[in-house]
Protein backbone atom coordinates (compact mmCIF):
# COMPACT_ATOMS: atom_id res chain seq x y z
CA UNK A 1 -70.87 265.96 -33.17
CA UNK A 2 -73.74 268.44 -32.58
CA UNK A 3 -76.03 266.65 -35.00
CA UNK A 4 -75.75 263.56 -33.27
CA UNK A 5 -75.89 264.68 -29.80
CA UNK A 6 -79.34 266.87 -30.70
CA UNK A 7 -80.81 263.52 -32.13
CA UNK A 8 -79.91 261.48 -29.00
CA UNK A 9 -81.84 264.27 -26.83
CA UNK A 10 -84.69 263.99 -29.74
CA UNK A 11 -84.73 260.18 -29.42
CA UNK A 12 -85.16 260.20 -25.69
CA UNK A 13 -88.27 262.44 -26.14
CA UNK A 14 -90.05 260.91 -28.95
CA UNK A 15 -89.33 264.25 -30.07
CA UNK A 16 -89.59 264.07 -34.54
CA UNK A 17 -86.28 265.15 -36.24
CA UNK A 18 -86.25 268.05 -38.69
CA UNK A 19 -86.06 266.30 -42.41
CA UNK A 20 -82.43 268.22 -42.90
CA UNK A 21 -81.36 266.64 -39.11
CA UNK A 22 -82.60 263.48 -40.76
CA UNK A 23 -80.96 263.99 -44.59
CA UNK A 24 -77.98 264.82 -42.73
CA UNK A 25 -77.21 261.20 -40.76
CA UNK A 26 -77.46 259.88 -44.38
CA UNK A 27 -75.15 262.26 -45.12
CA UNK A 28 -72.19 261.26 -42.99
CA UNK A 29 -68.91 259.87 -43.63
CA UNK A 30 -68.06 256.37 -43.79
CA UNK A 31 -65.38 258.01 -41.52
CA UNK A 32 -68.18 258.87 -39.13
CA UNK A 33 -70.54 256.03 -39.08
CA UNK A 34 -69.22 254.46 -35.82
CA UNK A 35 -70.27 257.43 -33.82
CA UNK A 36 -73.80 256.95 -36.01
CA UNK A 37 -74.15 254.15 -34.74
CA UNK A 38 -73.51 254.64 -30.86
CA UNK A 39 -75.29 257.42 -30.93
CA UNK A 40 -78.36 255.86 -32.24
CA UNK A 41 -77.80 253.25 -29.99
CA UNK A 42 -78.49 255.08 -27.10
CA UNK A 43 -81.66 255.72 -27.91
CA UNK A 44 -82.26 251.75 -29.14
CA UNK A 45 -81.19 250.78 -25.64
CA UNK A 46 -83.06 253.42 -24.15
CA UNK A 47 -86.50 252.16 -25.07
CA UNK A 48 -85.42 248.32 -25.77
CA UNK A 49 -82.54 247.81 -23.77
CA UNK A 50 -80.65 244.61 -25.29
CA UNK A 51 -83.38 242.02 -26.33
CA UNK A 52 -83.52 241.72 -29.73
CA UNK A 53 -86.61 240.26 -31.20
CA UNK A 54 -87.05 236.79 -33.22
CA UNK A 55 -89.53 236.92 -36.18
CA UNK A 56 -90.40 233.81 -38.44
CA UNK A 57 -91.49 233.65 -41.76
CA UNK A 58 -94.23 231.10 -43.76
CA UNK A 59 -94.59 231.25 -47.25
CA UNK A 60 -98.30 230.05 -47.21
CA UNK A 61 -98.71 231.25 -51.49
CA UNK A 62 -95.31 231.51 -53.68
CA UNK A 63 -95.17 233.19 -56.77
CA UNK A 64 -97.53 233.62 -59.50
CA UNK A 65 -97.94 236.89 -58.17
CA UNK A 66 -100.50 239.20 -60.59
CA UNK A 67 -98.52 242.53 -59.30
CA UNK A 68 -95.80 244.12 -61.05
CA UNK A 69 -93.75 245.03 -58.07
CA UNK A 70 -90.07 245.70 -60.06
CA UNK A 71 -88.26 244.62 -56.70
CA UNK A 72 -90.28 241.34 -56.09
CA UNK A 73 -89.28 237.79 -57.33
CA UNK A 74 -92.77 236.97 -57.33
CA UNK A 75 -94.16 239.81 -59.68
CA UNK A 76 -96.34 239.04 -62.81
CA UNK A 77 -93.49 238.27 -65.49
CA UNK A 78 -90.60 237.32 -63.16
CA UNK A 79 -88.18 235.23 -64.51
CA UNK A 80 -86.38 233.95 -60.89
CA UNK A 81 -86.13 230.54 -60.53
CA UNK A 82 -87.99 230.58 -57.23
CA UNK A 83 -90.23 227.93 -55.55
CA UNK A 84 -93.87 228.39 -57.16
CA UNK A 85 -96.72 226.54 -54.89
CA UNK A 86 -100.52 227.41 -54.06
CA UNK A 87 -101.74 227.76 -50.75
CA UNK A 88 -100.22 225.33 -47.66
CA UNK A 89 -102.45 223.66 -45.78
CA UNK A 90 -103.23 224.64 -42.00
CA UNK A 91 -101.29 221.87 -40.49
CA UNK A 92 -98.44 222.44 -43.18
CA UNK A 93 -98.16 226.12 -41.65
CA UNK A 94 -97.90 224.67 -38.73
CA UNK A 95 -95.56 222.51 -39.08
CA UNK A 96 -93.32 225.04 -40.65
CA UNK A 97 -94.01 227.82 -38.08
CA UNK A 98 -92.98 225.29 -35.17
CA UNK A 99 -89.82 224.94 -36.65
CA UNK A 100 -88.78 228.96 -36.13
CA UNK A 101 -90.81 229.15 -32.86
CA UNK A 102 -88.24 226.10 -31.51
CA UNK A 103 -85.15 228.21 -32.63
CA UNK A 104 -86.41 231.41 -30.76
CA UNK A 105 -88.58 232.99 -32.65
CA UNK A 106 -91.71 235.32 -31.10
CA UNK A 107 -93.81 236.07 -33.36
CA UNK A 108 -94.68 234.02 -36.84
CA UNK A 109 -95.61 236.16 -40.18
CA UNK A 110 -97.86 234.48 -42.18
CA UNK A 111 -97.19 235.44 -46.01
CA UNK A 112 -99.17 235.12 -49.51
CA UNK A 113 -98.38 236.69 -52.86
CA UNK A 114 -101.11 238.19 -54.44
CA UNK A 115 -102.74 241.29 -55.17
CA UNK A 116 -105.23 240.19 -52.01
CA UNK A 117 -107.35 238.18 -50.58
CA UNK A 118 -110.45 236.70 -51.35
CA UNK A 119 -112.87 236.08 -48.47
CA UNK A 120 -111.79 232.16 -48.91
CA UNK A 121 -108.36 233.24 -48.60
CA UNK A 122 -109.32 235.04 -45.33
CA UNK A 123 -111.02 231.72 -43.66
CA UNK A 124 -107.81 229.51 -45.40
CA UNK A 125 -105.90 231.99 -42.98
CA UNK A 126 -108.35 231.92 -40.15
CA UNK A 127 -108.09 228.21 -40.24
CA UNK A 128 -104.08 227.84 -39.79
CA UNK A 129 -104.23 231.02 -37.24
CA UNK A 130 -105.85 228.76 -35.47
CA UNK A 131 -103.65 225.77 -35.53
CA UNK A 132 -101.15 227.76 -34.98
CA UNK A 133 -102.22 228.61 -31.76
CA UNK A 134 -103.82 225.49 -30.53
CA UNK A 135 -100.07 224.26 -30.76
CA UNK A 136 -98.39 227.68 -29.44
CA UNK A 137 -101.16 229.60 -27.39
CA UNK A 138 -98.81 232.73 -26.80
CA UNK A 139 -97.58 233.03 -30.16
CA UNK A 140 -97.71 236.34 -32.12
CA UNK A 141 -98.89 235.77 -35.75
CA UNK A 142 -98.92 238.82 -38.07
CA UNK A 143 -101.18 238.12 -41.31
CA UNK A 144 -99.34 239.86 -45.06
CA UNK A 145 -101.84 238.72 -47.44
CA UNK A 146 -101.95 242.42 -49.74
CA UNK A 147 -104.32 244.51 -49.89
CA UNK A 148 -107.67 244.10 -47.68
CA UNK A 149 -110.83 244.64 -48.41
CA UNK A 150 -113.59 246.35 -46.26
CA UNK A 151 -114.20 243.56 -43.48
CA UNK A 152 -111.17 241.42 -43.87
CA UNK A 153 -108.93 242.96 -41.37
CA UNK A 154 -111.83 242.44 -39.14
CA UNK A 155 -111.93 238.35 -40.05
CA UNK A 156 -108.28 238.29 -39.21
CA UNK A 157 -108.33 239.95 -35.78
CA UNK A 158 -111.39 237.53 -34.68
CA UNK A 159 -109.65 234.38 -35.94
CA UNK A 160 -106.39 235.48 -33.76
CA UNK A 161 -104.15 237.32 -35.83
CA UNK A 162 -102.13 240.18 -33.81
CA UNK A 163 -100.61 242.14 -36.50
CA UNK A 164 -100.95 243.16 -40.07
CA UNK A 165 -97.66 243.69 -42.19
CA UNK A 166 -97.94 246.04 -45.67
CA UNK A 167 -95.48 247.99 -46.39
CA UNK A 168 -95.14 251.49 -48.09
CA UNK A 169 -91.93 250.19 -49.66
CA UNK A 170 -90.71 253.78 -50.82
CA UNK A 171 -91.55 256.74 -51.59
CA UNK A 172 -95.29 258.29 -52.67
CA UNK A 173 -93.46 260.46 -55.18
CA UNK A 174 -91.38 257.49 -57.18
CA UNK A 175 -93.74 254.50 -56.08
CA UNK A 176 -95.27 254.59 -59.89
CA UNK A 177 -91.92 253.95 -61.18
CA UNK A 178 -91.33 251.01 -59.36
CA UNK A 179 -95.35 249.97 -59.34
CA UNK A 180 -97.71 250.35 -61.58
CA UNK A 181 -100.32 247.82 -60.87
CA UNK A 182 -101.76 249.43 -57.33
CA UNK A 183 -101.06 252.45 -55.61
CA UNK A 184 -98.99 253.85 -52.98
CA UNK A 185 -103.13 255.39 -51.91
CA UNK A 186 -104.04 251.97 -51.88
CA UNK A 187 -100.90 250.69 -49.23
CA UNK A 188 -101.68 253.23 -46.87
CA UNK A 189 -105.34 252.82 -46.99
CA UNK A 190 -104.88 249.08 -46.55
CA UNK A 191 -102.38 250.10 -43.09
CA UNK A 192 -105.35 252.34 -41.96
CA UNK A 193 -107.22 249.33 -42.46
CA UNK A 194 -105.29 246.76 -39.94
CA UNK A 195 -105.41 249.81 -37.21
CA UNK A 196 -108.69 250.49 -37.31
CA UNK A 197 -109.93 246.91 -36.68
CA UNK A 198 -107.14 246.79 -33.55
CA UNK A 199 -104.58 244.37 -35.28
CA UNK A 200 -100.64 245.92 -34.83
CA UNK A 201 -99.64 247.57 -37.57
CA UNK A 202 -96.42 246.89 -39.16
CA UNK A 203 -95.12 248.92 -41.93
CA UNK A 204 -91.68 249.79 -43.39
CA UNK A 205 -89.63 250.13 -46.62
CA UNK A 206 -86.98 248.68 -49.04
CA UNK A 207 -83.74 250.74 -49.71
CA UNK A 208 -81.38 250.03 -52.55
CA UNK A 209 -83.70 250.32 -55.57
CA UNK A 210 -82.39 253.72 -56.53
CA UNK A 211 -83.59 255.68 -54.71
CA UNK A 212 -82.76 259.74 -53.33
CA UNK A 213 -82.09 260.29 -50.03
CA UNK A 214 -85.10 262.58 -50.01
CA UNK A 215 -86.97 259.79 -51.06
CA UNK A 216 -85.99 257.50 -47.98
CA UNK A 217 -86.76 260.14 -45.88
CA UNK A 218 -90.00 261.00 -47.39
CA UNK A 219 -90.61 257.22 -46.64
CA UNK A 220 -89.78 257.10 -43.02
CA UNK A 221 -91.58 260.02 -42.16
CA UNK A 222 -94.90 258.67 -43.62
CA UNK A 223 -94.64 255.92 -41.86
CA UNK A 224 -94.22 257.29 -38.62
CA UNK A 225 -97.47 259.53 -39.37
CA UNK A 226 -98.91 256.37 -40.38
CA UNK A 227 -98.16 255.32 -36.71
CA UNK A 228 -96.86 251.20 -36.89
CA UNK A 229 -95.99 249.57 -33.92
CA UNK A 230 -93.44 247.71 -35.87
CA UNK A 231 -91.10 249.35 -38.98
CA UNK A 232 -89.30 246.56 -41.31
CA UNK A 233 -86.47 247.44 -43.26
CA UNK A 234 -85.79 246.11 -46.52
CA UNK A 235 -82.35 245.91 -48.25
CA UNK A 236 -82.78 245.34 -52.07
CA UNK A 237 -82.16 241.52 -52.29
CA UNK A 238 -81.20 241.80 -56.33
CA UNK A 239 -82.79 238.85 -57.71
CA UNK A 240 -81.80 237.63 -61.21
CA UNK A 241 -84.90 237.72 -63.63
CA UNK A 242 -86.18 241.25 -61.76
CA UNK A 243 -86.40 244.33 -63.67
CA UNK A 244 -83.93 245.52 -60.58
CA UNK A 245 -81.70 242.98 -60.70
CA UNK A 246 -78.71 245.13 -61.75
CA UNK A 247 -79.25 247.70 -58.36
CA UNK A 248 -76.26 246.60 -56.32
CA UNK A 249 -76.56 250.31 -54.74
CA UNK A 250 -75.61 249.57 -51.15
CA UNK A 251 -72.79 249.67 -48.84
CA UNK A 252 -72.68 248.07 -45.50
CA UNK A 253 -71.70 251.64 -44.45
CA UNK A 254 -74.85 253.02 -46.14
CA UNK A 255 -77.30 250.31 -44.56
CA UNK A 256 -76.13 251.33 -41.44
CA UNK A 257 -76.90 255.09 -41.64
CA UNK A 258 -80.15 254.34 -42.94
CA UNK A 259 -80.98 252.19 -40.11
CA UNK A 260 -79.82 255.13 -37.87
CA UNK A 261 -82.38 257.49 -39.63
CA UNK A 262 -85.29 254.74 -39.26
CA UNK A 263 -84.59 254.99 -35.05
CA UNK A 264 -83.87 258.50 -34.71
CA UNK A 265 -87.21 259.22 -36.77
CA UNK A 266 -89.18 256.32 -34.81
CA UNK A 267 -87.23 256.36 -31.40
CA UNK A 268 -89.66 253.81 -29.89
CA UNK A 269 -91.10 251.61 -32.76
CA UNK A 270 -89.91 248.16 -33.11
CA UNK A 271 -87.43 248.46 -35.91
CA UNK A 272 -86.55 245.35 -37.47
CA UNK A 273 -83.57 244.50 -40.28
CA UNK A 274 -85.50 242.30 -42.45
CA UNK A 275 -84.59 240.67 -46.25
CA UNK A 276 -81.39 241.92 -47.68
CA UNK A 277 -78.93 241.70 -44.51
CA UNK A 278 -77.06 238.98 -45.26
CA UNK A 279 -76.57 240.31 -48.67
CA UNK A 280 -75.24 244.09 -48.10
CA UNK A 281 -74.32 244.54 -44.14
CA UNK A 282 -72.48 241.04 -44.85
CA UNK A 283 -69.97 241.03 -41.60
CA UNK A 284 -71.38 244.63 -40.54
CA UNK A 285 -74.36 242.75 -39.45
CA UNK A 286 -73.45 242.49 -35.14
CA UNK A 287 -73.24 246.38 -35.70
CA UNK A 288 -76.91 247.05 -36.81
CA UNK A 289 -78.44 245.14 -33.03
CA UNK A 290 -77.20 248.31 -32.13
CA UNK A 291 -79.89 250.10 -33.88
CA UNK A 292 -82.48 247.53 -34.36
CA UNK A 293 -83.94 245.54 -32.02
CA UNK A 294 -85.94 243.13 -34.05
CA UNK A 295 -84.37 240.60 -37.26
CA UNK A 296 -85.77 237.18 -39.20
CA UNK A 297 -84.61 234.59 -38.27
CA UNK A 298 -83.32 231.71 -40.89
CA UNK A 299 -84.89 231.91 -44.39
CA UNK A 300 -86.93 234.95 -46.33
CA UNK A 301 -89.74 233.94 -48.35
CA UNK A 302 -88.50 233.20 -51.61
CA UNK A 303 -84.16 233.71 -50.84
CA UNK A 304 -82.20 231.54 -47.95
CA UNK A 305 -81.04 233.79 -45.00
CA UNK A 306 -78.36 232.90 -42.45
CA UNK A 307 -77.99 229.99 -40.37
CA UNK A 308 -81.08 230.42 -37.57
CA UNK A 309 -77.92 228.67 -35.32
CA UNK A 310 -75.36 231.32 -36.89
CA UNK A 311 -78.19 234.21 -36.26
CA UNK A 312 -78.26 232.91 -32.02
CA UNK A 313 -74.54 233.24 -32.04
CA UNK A 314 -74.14 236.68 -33.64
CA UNK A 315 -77.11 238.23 -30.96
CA UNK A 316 -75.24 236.52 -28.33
CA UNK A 317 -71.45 237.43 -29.45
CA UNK A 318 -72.75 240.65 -29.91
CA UNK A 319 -73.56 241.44 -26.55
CA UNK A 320 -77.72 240.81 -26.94
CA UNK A 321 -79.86 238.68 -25.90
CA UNK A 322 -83.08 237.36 -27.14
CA UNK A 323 -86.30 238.49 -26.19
CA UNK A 324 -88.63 235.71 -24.36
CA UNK A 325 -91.85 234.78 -25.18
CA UNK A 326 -93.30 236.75 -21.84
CA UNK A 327 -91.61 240.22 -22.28
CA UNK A 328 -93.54 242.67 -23.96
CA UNK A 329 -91.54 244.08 -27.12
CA UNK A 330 -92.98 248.13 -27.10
CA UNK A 331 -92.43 250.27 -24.29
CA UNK A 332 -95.05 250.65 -21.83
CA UNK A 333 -96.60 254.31 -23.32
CA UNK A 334 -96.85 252.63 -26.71
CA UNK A 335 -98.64 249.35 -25.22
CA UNK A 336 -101.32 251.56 -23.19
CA UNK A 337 -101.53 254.01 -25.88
CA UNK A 338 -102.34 251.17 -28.64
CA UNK A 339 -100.24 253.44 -30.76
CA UNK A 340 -96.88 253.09 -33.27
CA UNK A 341 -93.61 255.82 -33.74
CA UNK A 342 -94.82 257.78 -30.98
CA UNK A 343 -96.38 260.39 -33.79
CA UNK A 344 -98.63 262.03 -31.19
CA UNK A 345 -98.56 265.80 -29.82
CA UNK A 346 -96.97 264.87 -27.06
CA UNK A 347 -94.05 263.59 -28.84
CA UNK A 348 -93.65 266.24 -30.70
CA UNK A 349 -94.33 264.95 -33.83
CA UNK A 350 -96.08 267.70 -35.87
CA UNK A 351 -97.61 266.74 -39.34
CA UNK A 352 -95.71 266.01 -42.58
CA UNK A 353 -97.96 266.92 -45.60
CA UNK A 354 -95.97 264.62 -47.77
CA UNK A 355 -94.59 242.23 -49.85
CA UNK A 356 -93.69 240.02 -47.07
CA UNK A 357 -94.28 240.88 -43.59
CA UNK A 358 -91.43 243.16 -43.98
CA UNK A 359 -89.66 241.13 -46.40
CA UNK A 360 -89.72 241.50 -49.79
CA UNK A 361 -88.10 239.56 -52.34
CA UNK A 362 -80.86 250.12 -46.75
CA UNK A 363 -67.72 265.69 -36.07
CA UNK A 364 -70.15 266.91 -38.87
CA UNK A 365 -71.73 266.66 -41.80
CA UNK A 366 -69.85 266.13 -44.86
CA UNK A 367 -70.89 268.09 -47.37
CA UNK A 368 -74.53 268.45 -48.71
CA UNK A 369 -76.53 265.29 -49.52
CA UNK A 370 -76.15 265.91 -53.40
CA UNK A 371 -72.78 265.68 -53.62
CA UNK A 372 -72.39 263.00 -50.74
CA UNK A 373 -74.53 260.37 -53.20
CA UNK A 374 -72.17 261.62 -56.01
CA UNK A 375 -69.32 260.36 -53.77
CA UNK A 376 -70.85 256.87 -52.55
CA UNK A 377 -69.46 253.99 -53.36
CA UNK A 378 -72.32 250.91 -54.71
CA UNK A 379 -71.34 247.66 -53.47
CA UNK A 380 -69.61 245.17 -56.17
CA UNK A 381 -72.78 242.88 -57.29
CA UNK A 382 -72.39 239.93 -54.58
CA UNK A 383 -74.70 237.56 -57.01
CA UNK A 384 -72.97 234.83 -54.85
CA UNK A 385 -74.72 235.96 -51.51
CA UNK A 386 -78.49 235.41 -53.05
CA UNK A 387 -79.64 232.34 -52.51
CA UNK A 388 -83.35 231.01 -53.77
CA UNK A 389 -85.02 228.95 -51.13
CA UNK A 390 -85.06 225.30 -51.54
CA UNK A 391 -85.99 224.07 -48.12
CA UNK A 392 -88.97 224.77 -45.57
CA UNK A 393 -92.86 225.92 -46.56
CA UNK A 394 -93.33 224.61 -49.65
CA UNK A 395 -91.06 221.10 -49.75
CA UNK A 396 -90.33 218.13 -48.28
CA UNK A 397 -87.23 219.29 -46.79
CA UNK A 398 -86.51 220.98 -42.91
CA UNK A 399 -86.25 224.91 -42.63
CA UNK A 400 -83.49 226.73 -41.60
CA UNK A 401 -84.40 228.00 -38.27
């Protein structure tokens, strides 16, 4: 397939897609989506070879969220029947993130609902950073607290943090529709915010909430002019009591194309399946390692995930292996450059005038991308595969790592 083998070249280069070379991989067959898949994967194992990366998550706030996110078990006004508790203690966080870092796990993403935080909330943070790391001195820990004020991202780089997750989530052109209580402005200025005090900025999307393929596309190419080192990617996790609760709008087949977009678009960047793959890759999920090389392991903040033992066995079965605690995760340009999707002249990239750390609570062408939406097939509602958590952060029983 000519499309594919142009991306492949593209990939290798850093070079940025055209948006119709990039409408058209979500525009492939189910027929096609093996050779999707291998041909993306060729340019995942160019830059990351076969480690995929462990990422842990701690629910340090849970629920009681003031935000109206429609996709977000925590939002003002949700009706889940999710695990509502204020702010863990440092050596509570601890505890919790020792449990992931024993299983594998790399890099621990410290999470709070909220609009923000407060400058208390930023020295509650500071404080288990740092206990944290007295226990685990190499440990990455990537702060997703909302959005920061002027200063804050500051505080969080001095106490220790690495990174800073907040993600665009979709589209600028349909973000009102799915929030109305901040703006898209405001999650980009709050991204722009983590880079410019040096923390790693990690930014990415959710896909299933009805939106366009324009729309995911529009998505993915402001993030890689926003430049993170690290792009999450959401699948819709349908949560009873959510104004999107009815959205069952994936396929396993679809998830996987969109994850092919996300590399060929950000050839480099870590990309990382986060909430949502249990739910709509289902068995698919061995294929995706192919095209990301980064995944949670165990639980999601407010939903169970897999097994952290079942997760070990599918990277391993797979034909992966997980990446140690002393390799370095980017590829050597994007570690001297301090820089994210490789969106710099030299890559090619051009311009494009266009809630937890990545996990919230997606031959030829066939035909154009209108009439291959009007063709695909939603997934039958798997209410059976969303689980609320019930264990780790938050209880008195062990996490699933």
């Amino acid at each position: 397939m000519d499309l594919l083998n142009t991306l492949v070249d593209k990939g290798l280069r850093r070079e940025l897609p055209t948006r119709d070379e990039a409408l058209a991989v979500l525009a492939t067959s189910d027929d096609d989506v093996l050779d999707v898949v291998a041909a993306a994967g060729k340019v995942r194992r160019h830059w990351f070879g076969r480690r995929v990366k462990l990422n842990y998550l701690v629910n340090l706030k849970s629920g009681l969220c003031p935000e109206d996110c429609s996709y977000c078990s925590q939002r003002l006004g949700s009706k889940a029947d999710i695990l509502k508790y204020t702010w863990l203690k440092p050596d509570q966080a601890s505890q919790a993130a020792a449990a992931g870092l024993a299983g594998g796990a790399k890099r621990v993403c410290l999470v709070a609902s909220g609009r923000g935080p407060t400058d208390r909330d930023v020295d509650r943070v500071s404080d288990t950073i740092k206990a944290i790391k007295d226990r685990h001195e190499n440990v990455e820990v990537c702060a997703c607290l909302g959005l920061l004020s002027d200063g804050q991202a500051e505080r969080l780089r001095e106490a220790g943090a690495d990174a800073y997750n907040h993600n665009l989530n979709t589209s600028e052109g349909t973000y009102g529709d799915i929030t109305t209580t901040h703006t898209y402005a405001d999650r980009v200025e709050t991204v722009q915010k983590a880079h410019a005090a040096g923390l790693s900025a990690c930014s990415g999307l959710i896909a299933g909430m009805g939106e366009s393929d324009e729309d995911l596309v529009d998505v993915v190419y402001s993030l890689r002019e926003l430049d993170p080192d690290s792009v999450p990617v959401n699948f819709l996790i349908p949560f009873e009591g959510t104004p999107l609760a009815k959205e069952w709008n994936l396929t396993p087949q679809r998830c996987l194309r969109i994850l092919a977009m996300v590399r060929f678009v950000c050839p480099d960047v870590e990309v990382r399946i986060a909430g949502g793959r249990e739910v709509h890759l289902r068995t698919m999920q061995p294929l995706a390692l192919n095209l990301a090389n980064s995944i949670f392991l165990g639980d999601y903040l407010t939903s169970e995930g897999q097994a952290g033992k079942a997760d070990l066995e599918m990277i391993a079965d797979a034909g992966f292996e997980v990446e140690g605690a002393g390799e370095v995760t980017l590829p050597e340009h994007r570690v001297t450059a301090g820089a994210g999707c490789g969106a710099h002249a030299e890559a090619g990239c051009g311009s494009h005038t266009d809630a937890g750390c990545g996990s919230h609570e997606g031959g030829g062408v066939c035909g154009s991308v209108q009439a291959q939406a009007k063709e695909e097939q939603p997934s039958e509602a798997r209410t059976d595969l969303v689980a609320v958590r019930r264990r780790g952060a938050g209880t008195d029983l062990a996490p699933n790592a």
